[in-house]
C-alpha atoms as a PDB file:
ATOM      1  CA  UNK A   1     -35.574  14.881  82.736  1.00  0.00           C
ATOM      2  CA  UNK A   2     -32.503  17.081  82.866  1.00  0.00           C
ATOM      3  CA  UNK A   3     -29.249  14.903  83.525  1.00  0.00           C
ATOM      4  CA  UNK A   4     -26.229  17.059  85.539  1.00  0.00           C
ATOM      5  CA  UNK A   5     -23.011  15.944  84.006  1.00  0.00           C
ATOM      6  CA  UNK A   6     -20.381  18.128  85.597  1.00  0.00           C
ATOM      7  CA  UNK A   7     -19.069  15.302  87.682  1.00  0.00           C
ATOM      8  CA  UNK A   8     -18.014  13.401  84.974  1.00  0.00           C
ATOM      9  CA  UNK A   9     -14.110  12.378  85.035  1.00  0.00           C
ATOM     10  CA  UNK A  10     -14.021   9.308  83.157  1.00  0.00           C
ATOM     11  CA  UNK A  11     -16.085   8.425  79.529  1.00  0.00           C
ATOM     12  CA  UNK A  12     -16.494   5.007  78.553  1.00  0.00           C
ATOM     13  CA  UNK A  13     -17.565   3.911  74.836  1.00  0.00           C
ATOM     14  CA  UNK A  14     -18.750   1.079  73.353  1.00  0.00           C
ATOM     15  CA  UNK A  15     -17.206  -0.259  70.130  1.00  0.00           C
ATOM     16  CA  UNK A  16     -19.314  -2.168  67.680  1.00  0.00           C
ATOM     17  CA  UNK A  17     -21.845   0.039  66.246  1.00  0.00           C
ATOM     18  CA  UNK A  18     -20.734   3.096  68.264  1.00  0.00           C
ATOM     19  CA  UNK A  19     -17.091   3.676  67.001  1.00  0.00           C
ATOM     20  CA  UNK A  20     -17.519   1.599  63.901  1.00  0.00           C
ATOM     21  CA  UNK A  21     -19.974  -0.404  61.221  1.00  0.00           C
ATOM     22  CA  UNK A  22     -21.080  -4.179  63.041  1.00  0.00           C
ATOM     23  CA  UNK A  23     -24.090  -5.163  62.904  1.00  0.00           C
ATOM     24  CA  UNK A  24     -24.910  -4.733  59.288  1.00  0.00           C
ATOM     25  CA  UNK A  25     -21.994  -7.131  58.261  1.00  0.00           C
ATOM     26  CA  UNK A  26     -24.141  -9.974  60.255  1.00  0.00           C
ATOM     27  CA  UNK A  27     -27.194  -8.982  58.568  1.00  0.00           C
ATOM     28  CA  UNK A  28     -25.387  -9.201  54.972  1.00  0.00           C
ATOM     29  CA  UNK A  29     -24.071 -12.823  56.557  1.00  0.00           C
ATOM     30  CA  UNK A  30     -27.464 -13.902  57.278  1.00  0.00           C
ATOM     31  CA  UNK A  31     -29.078 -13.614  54.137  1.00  0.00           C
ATOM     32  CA  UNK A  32     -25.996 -15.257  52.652  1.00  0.00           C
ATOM     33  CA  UNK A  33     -26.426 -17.954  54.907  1.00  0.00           C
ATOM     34  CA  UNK A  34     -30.431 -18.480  54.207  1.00  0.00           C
ATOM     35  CA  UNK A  35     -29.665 -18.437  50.763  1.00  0.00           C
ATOM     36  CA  UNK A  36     -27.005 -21.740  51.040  1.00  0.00           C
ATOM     37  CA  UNK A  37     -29.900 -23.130  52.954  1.00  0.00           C
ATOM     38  CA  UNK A  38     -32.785 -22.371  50.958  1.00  0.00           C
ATOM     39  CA  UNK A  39     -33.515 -25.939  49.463  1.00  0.00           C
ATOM     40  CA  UNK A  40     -34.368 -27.316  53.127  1.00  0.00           C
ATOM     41  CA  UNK A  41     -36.438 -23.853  54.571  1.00  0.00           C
ATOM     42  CA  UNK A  42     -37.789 -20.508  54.360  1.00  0.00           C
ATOM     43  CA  UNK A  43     -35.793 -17.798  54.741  1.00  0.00           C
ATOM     44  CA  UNK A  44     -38.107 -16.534  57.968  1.00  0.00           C
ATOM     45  CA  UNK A  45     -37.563 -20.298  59.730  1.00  0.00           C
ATOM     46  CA  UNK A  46     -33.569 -20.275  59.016  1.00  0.00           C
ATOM     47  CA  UNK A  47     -33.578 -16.405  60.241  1.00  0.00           C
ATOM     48  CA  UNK A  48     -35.147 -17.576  63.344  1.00  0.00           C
ATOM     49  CA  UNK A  49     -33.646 -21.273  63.958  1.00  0.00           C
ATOM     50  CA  UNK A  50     -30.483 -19.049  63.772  1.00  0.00           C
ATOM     51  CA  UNK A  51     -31.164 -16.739  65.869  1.00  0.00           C
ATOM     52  CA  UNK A  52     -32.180 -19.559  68.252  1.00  0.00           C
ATOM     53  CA  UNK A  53     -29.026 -21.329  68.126  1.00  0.00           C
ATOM     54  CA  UNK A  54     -26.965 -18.026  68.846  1.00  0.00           C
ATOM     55  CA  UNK A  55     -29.058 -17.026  72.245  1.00  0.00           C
ATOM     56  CA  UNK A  56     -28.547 -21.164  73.072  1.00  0.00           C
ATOM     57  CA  UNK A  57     -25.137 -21.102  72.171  1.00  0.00           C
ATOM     58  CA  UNK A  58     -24.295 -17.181  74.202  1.00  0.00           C
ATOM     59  CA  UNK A  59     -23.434 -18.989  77.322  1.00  0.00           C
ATOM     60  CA  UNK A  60     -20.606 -21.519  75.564  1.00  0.00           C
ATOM     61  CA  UNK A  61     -18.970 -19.286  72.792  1.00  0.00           C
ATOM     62  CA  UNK A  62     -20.006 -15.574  74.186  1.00  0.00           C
ATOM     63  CA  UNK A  63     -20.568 -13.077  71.394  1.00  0.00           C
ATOM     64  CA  UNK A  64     -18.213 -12.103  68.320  1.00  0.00           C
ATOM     65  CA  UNK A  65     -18.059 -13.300  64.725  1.00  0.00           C
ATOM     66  CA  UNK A  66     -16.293 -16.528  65.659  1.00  0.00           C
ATOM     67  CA  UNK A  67     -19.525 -17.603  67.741  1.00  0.00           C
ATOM     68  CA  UNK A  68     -21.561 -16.629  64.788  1.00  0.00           C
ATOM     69  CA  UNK A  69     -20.102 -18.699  62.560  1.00  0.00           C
ATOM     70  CA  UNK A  70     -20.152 -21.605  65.092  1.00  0.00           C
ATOM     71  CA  UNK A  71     -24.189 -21.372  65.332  1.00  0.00           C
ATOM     72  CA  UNK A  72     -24.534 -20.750  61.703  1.00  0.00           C
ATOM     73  CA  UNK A  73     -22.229 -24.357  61.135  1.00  0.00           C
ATOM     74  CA  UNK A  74     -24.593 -25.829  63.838  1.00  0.00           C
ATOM     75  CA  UNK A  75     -28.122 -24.364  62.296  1.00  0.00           C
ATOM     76  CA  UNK A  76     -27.112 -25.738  59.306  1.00  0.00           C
ATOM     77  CA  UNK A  77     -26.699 -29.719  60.447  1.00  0.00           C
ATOM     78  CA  UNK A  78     -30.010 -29.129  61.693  1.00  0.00           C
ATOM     79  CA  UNK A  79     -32.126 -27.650  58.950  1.00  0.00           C
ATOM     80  CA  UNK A  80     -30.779 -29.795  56.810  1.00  0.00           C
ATOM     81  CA  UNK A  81     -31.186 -32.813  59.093  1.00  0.00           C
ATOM     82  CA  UNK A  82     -27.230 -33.432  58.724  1.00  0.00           C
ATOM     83  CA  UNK A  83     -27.209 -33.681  55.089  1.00  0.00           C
ATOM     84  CA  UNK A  84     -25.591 -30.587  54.398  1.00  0.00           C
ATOM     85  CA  UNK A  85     -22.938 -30.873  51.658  1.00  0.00           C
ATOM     86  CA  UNK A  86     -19.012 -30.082  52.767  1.00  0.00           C
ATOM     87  CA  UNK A  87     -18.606 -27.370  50.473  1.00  0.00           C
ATOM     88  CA  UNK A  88     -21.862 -25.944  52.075  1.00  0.00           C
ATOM     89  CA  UNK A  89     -20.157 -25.996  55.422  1.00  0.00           C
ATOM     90  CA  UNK A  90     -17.058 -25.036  53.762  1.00  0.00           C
ATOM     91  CA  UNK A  91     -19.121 -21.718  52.555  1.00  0.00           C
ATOM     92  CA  UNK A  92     -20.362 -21.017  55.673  1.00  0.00           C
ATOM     93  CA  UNK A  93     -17.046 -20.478  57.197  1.00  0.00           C
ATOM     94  CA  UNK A  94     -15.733 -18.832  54.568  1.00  0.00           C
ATOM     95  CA  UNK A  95     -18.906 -16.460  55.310  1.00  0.00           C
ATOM     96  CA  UNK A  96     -17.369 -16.232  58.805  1.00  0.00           C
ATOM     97  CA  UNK A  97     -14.240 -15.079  57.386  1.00  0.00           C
ATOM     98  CA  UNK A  98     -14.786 -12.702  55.447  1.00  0.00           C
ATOM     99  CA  UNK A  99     -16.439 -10.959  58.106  1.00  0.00           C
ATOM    100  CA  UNK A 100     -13.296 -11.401  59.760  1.00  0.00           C
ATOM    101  CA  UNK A 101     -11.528  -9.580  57.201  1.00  0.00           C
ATOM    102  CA  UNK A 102     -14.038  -6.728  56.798  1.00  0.00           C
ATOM    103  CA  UNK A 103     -12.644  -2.834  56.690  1.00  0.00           C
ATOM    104  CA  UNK A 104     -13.141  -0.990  60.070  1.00  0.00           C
ATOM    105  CA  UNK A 105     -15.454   1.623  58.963  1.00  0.00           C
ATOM    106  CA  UNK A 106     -15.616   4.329  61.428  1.00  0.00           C
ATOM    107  CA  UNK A 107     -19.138   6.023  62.009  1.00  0.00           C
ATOM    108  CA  UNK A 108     -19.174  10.064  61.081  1.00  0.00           C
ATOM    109  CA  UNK A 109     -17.530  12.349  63.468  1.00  0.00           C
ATOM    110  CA  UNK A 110     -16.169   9.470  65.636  1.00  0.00           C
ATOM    111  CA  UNK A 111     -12.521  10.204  65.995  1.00  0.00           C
ATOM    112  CA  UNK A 112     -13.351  14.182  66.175  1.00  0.00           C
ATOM    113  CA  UNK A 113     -15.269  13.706  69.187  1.00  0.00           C
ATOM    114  CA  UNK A 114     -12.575  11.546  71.065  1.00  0.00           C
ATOM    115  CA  UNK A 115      -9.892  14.387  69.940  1.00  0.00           C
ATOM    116  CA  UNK A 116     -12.317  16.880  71.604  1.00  0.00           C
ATOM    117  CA  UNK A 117     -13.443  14.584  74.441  1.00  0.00           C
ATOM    118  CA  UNK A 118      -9.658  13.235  75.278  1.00  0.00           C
ATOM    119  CA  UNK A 119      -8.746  16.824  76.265  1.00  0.00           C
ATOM    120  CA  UNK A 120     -10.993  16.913  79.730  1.00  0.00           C
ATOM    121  CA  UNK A 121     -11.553  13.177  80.398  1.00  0.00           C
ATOM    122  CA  UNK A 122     -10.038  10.489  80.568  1.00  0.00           C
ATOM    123  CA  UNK A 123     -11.655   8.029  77.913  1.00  0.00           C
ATOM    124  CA  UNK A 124     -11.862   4.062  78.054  1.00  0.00           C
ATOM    125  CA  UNK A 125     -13.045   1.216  75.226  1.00  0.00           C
ATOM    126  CA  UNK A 126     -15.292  -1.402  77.119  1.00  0.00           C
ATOM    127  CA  UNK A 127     -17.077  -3.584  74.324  1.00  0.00           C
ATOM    128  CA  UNK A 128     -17.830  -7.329  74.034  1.00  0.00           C
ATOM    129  CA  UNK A 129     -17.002 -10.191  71.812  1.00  0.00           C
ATOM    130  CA  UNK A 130     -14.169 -11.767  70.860  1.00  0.00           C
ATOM    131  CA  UNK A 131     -10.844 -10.526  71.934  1.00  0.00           C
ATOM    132  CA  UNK A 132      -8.722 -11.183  69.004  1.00  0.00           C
ATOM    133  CA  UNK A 133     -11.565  -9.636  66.543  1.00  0.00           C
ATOM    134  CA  UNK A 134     -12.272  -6.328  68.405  1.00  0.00           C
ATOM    135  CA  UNK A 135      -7.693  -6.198  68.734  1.00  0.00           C
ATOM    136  CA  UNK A 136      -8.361  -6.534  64.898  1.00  0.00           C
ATOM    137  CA  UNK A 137     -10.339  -3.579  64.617  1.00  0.00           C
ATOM    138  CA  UNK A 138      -9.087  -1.896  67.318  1.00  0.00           C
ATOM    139  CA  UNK A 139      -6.162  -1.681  65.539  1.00  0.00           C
ATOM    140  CA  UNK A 140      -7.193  -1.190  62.029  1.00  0.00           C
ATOM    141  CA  UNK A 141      -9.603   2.055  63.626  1.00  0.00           C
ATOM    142  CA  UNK A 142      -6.496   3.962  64.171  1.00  0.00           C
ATOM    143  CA  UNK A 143      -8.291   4.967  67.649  1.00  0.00           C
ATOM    144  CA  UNK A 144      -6.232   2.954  70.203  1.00  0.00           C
ATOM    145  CA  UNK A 145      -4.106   6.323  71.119  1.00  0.00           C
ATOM    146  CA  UNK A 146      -7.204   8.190  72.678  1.00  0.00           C
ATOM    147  CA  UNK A 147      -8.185   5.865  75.211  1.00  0.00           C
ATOM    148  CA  UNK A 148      -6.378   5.059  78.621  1.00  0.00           C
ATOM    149  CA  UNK A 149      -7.806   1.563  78.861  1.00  0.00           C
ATOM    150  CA  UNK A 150      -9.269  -0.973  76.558  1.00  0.00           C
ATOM    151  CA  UNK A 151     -11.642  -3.535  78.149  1.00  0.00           C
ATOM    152  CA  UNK A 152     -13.045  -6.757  75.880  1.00  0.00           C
ATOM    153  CA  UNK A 153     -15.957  -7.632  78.678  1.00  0.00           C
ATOM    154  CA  UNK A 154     -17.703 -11.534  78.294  1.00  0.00           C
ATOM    155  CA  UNK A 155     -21.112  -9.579  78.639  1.00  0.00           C
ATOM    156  CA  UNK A 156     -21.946  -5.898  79.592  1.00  0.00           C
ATOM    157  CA  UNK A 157     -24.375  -6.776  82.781  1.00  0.00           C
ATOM    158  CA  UNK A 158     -24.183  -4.893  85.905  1.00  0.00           C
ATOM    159  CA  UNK A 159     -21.876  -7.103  87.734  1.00  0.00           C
ATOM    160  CA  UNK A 160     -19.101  -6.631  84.689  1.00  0.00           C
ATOM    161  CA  UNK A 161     -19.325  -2.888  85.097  1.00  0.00           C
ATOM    162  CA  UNK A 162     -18.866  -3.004  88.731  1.00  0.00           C
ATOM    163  CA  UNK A 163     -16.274  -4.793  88.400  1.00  0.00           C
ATOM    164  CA  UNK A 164     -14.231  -2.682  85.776  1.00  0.00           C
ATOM    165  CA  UNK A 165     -15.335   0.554  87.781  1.00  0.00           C
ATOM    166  CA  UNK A 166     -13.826  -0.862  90.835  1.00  0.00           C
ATOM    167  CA  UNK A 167     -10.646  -2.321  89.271  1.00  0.00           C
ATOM    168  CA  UNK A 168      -9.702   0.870  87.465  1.00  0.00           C
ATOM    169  CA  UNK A 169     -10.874   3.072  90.848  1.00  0.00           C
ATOM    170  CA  UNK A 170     -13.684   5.159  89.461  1.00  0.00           C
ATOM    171  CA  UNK A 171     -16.883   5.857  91.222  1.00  0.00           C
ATOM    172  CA  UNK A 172     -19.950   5.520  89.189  1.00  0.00           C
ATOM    173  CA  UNK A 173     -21.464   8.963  89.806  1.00  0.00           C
ATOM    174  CA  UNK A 174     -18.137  10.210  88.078  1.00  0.00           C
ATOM    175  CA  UNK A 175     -18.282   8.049  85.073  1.00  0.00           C
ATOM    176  CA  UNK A 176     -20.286   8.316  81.516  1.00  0.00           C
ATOM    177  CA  UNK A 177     -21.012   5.505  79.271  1.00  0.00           C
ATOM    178  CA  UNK A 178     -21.910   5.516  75.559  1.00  0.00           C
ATOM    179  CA  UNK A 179     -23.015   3.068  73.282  1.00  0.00           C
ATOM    180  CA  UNK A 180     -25.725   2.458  70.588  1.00  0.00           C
ATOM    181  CA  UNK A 181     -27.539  -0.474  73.153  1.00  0.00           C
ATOM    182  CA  UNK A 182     -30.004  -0.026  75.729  1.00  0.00           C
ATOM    183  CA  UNK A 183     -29.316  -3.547  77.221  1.00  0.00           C
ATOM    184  CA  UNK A 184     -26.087  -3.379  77.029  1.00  0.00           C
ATOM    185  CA  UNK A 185     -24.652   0.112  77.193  1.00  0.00           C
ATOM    186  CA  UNK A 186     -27.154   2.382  78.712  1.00  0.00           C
ATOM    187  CA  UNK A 187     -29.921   0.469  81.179  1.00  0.00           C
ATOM    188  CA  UNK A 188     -26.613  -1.700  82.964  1.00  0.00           C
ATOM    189  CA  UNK A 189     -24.993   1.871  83.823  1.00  0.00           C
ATOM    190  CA  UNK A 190     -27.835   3.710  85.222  1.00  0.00           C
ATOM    191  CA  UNK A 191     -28.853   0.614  87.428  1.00  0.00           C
ATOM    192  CA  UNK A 192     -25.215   1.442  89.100  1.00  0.00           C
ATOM    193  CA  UNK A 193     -25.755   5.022  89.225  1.00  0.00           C
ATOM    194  CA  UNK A 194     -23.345   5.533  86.592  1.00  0.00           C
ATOM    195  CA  UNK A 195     -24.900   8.015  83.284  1.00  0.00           C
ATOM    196  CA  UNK A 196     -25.054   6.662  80.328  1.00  0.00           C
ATOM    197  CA  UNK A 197     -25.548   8.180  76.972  1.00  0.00           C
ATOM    198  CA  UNK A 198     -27.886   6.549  73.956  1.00  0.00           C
ATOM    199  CA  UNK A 199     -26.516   6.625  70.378  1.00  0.00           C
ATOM    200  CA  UNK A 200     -28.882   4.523  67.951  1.00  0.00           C
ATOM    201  CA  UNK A 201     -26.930   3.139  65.114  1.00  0.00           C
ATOM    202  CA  UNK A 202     -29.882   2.001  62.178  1.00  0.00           C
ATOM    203  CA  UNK A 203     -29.773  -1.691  62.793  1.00  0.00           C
ATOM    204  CA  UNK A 204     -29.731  -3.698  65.971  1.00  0.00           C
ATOM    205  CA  UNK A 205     -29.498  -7.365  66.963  1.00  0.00           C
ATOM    206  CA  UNK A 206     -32.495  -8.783  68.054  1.00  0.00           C
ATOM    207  CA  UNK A 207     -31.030  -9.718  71.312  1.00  0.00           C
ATOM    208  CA  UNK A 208     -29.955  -6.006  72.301  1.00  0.00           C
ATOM    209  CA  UNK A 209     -33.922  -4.882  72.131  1.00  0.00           C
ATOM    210  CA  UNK A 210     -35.483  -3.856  75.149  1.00  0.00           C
ATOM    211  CA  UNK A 211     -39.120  -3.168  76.002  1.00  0.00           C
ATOM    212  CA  UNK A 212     -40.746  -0.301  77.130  1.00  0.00           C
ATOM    213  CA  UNK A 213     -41.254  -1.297  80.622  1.00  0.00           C
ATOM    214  CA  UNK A 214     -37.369  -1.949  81.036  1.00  0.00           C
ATOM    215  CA  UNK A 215     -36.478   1.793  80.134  1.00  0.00           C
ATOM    216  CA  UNK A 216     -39.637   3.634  81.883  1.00  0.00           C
ATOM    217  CA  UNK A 217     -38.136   5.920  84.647  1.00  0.00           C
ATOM    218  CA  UNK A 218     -34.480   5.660  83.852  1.00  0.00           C
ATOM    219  CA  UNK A 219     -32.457   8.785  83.629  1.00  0.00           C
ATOM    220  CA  UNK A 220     -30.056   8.707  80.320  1.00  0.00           C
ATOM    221  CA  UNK A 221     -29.798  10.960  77.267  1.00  0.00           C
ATOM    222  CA  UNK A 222     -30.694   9.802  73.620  1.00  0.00           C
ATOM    223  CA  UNK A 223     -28.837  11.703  71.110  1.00  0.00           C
ATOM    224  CA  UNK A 224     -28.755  11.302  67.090  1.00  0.00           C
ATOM    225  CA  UNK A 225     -24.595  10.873  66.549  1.00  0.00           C
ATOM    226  CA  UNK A 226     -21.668  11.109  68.940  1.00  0.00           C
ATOM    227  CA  UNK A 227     -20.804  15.288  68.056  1.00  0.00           C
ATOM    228  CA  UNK A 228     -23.577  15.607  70.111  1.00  0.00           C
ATOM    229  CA  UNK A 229     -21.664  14.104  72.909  1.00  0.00           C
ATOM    230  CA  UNK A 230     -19.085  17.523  72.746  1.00  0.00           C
ATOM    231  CA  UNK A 231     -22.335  19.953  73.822  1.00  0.00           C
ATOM    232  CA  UNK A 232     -23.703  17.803  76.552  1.00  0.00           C
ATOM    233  CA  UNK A 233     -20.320  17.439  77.757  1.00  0.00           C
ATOM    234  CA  UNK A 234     -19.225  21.218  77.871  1.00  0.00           C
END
């Protein structure tokens, strides 16, 4: 399906996993964390009790490291049927923290393509998490000077984007979004008649997959890394 971009004013990008390195630190945290908890399960039931305690817990502490480490604290009474050891818990955070502290690695080509891009649009950050964490890397990126506005969202639904179109006066048929998430960053923009553009990053969160049925028919652009963003959008 060919996709007409010459409208485009206005380019949106995700963060995590799109500008920068994410979701791999919260796989390297989750095997640390099975292994503190490997005297009370396998490593398959604490990957999944985990996982169940995030989705439970999306609602209360939203997405970001600081929710992680919250569910990880909580999984942990659990499995352990609340005889988990204070300098266990006292790990677990200190798992938390140091992904706190990780570098900001940026992904190849990344600030290129918003020197190139910045020239003919006007760019915007819209992510989600927490808002002190992605200020943190925000600001360690070096990237903050190429975009006009910076948006940490709750969620990335159809209703948020709606909203932050409307509040910063763009129409959707004049705005592209780009991300490495179907859920999030692609599927929510075409369902406003906004574009989006796919960018896979190697690893995603369980929670971000999609099935087959959700993307049949929808009109968006996969593409292996961002340069190829700078021939689509001529």
């Amino acid at each position: 399906m060919e996709i007409d971009y010459q409208n485009i004013k206005v380019v949106g990008f995700d963060a995590d996993d799109t500008l920068w390195v994410n979701e791999t630190y919260f796989r390297e945290a989750e095997a640390e964390f099975s292994k503190l908890l490997s005297k009370y399960e396998t490593p398959n039931k604490i990957d999944q009790e985990l996982f169940k305690k995030e989705i439970d817990n999306l609602k209360l502490y939203g997405y970001g490291v600081k929710a992680f480490t919250l569910s990880m604290v909580e999984s942990a009474l659990e499995l352990s049927n609340y005889q988990i050891s204070a300098k266990t818990i006292d790990a677990i955070l200190n798992i938390g923290k140091d992904m706190l502290n990780k570098p900001v690695e940026l992904l190849e080509g990344v600030e290129e393509v918003l020197i190139t891009l910045s020239k003919k649009y006007r760019l915007i950050l819209a992510t989600k998490g927490d808002l002190l964490d992605q200020e943190r890397k925000l600001e360690k990126s070096g990237l903050t000077k190429y975009f006009h506005h910076i948006e940490v969202l709750s969620d990335k639904k159809e209703d948020n984007y709606s909203r932050l179109l409307n509040h910063l006066d763009i129409k959707p048929s004049e705005f592209l979004m780009v991300g490495n998430s179907l859920k999030s960053d692609v599927l929510p923009l075409v369902n406003i008649k906004a574009h989006a553009v796919h960018v896979p990053f190697h690893t995603t969160w369980a929670h971000e997959e999609v099935t087959e049925e959700e993307k049949n028919g929808k009109a968006y652009k996969t593409v292996s890394s961002l340069k190829s963003l700078t021939t689509i959008l001529k």
